[in-house]
C-alpha atoms as a PDB file:
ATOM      1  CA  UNK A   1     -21.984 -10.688   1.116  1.00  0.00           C
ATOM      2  CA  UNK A   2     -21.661  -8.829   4.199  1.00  0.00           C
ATOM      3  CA  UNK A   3     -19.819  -5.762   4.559  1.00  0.00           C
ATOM      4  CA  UNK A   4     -17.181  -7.840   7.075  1.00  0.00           C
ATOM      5  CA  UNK A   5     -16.865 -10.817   4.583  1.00  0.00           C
ATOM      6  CA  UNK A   6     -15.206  -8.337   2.263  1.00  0.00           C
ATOM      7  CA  UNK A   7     -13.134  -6.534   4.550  1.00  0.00           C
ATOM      8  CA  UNK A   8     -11.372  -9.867   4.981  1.00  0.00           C
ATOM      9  CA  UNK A   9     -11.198 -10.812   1.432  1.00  0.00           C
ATOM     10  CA  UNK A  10      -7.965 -10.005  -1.006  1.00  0.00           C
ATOM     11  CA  UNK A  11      -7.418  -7.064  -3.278  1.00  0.00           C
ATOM     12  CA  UNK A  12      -8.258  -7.408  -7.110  1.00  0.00           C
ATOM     13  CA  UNK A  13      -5.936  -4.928  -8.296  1.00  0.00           C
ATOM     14  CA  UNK A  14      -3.235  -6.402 -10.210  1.00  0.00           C
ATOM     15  CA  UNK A  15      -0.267  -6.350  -7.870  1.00  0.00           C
ATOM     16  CA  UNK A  16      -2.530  -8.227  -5.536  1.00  0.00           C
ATOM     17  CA  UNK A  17      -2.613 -11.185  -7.511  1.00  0.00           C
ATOM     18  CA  UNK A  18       0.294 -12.746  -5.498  1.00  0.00           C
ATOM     19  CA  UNK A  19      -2.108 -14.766  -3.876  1.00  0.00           C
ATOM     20  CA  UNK A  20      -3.267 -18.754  -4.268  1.00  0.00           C
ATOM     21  CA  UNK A  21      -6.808 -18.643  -5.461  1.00  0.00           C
ATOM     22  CA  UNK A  22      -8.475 -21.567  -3.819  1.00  0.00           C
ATOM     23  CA  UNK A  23     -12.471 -21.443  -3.887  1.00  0.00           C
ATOM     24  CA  UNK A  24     -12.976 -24.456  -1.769  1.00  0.00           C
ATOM     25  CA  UNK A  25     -11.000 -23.418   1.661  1.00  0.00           C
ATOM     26  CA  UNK A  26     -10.355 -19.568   0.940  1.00  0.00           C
ATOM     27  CA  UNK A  27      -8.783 -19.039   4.206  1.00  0.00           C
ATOM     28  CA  UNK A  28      -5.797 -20.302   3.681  1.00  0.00           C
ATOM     29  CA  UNK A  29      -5.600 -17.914   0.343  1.00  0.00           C
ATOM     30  CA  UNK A  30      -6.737 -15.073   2.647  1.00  0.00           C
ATOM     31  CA  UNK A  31      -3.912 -15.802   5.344  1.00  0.00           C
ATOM     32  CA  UNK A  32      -1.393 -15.957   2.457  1.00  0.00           C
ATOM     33  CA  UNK A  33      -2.699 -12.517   0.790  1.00  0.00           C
ATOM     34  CA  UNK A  34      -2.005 -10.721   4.460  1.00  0.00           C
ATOM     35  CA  UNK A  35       1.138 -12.036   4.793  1.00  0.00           C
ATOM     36  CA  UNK A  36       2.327 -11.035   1.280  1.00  0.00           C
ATOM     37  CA  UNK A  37       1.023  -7.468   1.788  1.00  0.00           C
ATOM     38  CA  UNK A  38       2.424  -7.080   5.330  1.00  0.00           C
ATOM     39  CA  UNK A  39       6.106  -8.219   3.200  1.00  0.00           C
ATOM     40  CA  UNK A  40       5.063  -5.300   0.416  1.00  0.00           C
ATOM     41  CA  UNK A  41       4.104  -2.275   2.865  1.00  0.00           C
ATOM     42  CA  UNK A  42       7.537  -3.175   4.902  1.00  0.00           C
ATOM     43  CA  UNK A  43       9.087  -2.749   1.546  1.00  0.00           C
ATOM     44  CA  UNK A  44       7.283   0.323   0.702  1.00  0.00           C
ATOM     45  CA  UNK A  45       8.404   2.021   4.087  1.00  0.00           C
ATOM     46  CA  UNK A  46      11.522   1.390   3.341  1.00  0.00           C
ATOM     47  CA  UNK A  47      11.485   3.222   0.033  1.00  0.00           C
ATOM     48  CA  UNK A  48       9.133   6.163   1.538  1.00  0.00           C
ATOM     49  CA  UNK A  49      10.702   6.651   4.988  1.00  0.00           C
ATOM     50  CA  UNK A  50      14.115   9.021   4.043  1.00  0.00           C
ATOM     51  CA  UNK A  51      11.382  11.361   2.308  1.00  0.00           C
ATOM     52  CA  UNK A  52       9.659  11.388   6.210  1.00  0.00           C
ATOM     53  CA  UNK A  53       6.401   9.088   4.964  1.00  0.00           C
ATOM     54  CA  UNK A  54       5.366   5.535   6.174  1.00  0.00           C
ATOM     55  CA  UNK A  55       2.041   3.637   4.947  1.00  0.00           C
ATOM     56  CA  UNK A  56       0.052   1.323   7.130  1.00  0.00           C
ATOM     57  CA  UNK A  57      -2.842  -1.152   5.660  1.00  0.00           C
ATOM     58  CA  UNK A  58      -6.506  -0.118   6.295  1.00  0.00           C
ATOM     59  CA  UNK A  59      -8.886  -2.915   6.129  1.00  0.00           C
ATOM     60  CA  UNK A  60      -6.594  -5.054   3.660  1.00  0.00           C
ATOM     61  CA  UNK A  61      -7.981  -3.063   0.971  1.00  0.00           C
ATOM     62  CA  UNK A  62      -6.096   0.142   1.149  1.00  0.00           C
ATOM     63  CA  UNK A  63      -3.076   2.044   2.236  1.00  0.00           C
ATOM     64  CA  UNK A  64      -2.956   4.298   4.435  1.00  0.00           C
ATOM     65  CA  UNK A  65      -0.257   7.306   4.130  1.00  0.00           C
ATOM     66  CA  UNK A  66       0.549   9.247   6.720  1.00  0.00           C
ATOM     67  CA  UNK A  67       3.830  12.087   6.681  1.00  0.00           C
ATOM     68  CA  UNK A  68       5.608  13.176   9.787  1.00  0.00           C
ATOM     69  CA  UNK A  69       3.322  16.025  10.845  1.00  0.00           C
ATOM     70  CA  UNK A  70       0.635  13.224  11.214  1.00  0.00           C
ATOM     71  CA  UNK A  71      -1.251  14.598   7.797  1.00  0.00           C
ATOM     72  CA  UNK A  72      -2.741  11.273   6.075  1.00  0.00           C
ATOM     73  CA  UNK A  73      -4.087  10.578   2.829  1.00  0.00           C
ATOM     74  CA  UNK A  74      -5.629   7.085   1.139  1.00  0.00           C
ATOM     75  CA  UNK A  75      -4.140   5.124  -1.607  1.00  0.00           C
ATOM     76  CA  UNK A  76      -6.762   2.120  -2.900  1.00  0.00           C
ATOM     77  CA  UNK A  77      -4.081   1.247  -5.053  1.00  0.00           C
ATOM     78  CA  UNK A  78       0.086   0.768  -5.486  1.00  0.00           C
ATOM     79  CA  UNK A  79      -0.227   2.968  -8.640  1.00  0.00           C
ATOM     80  CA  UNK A  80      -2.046   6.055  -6.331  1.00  0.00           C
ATOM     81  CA  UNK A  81       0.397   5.159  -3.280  1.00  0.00           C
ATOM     82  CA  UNK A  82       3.100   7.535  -5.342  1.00  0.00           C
ATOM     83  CA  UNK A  83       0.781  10.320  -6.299  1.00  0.00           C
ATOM     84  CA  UNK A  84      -0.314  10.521  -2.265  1.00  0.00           C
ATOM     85  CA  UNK A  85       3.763  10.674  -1.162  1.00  0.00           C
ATOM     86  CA  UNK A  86       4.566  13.179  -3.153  1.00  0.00           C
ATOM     87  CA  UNK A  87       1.134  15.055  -2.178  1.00  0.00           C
ATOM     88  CA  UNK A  88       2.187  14.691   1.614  1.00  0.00           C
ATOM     89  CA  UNK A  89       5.690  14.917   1.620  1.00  0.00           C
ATOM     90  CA  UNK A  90       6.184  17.851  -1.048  1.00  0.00           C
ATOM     91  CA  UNK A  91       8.908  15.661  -3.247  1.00  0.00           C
ATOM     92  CA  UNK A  92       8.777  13.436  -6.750  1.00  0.00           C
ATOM     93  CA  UNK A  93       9.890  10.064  -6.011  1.00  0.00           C
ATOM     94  CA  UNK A  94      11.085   7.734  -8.779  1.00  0.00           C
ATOM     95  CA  UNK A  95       9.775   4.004  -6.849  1.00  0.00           C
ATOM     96  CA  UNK A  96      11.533   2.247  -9.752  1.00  0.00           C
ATOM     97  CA  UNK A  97      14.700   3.842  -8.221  1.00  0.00           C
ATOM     98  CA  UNK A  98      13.743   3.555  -4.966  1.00  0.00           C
ATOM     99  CA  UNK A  99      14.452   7.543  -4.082  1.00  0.00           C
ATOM    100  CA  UNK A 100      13.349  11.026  -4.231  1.00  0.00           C
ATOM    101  CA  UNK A 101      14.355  12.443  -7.522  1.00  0.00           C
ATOM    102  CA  UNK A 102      15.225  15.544  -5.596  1.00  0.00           C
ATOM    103  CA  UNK A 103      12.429  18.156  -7.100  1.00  0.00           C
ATOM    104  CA  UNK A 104       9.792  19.696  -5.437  1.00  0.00           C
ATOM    105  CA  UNK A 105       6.238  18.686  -7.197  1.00  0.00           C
ATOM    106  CA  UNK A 106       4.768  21.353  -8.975  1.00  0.00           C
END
């Protein structure tokens, strides 16, 4: 496969799964697996923003995570989107409570 064939494709990690799997006419799966993520990293701004952080996508494969002095760092995956936050931003954040827990990381 070309190197542009995969950017295209979907994730495999396991919150990427929200997607139809359909071998025969992928496209449509492909189309689907954008729009889901474009819902997700809305979501995810919304949770990172009041600690001065958004996240774009790069290449449909990663997340990008940028603070508000324009620093950035990559995130392949939901589970290292947290770790990179807290890394920019200087706070722990709780994403199942959808805040800073108001400590500075260590």
């Amino acid at each position: 496969m070309c190197e542009v064939c995969a950017i295209f494709g979907a994730g495999e990690h396991w919150s990427d799964f929200g997607r139809v799997r359909n071998e025969r006419f992928p496209f449509g799966d492909i189309r689907h697996y954008r729009e889901e993520r474009r819902r997700r990293i809305a979501m995810i701004n919304d949770l990172i923003e009041p600690l001065g952080a958004s996240c774009e996508d790069w290449d449909g494969e990663i997340l990008a995570v940028f603070d508000r002095h324009g620093r950035s760092r990559l995130a392949p995956t939901l589970s290292d989107l947290w770790s990179a936050v807290e890394a920019l931003t200087g706070e722990r954040i709780d994403p199942l409570l959808g805040q800073g827990v108001g400590g500075a990381v260590q």
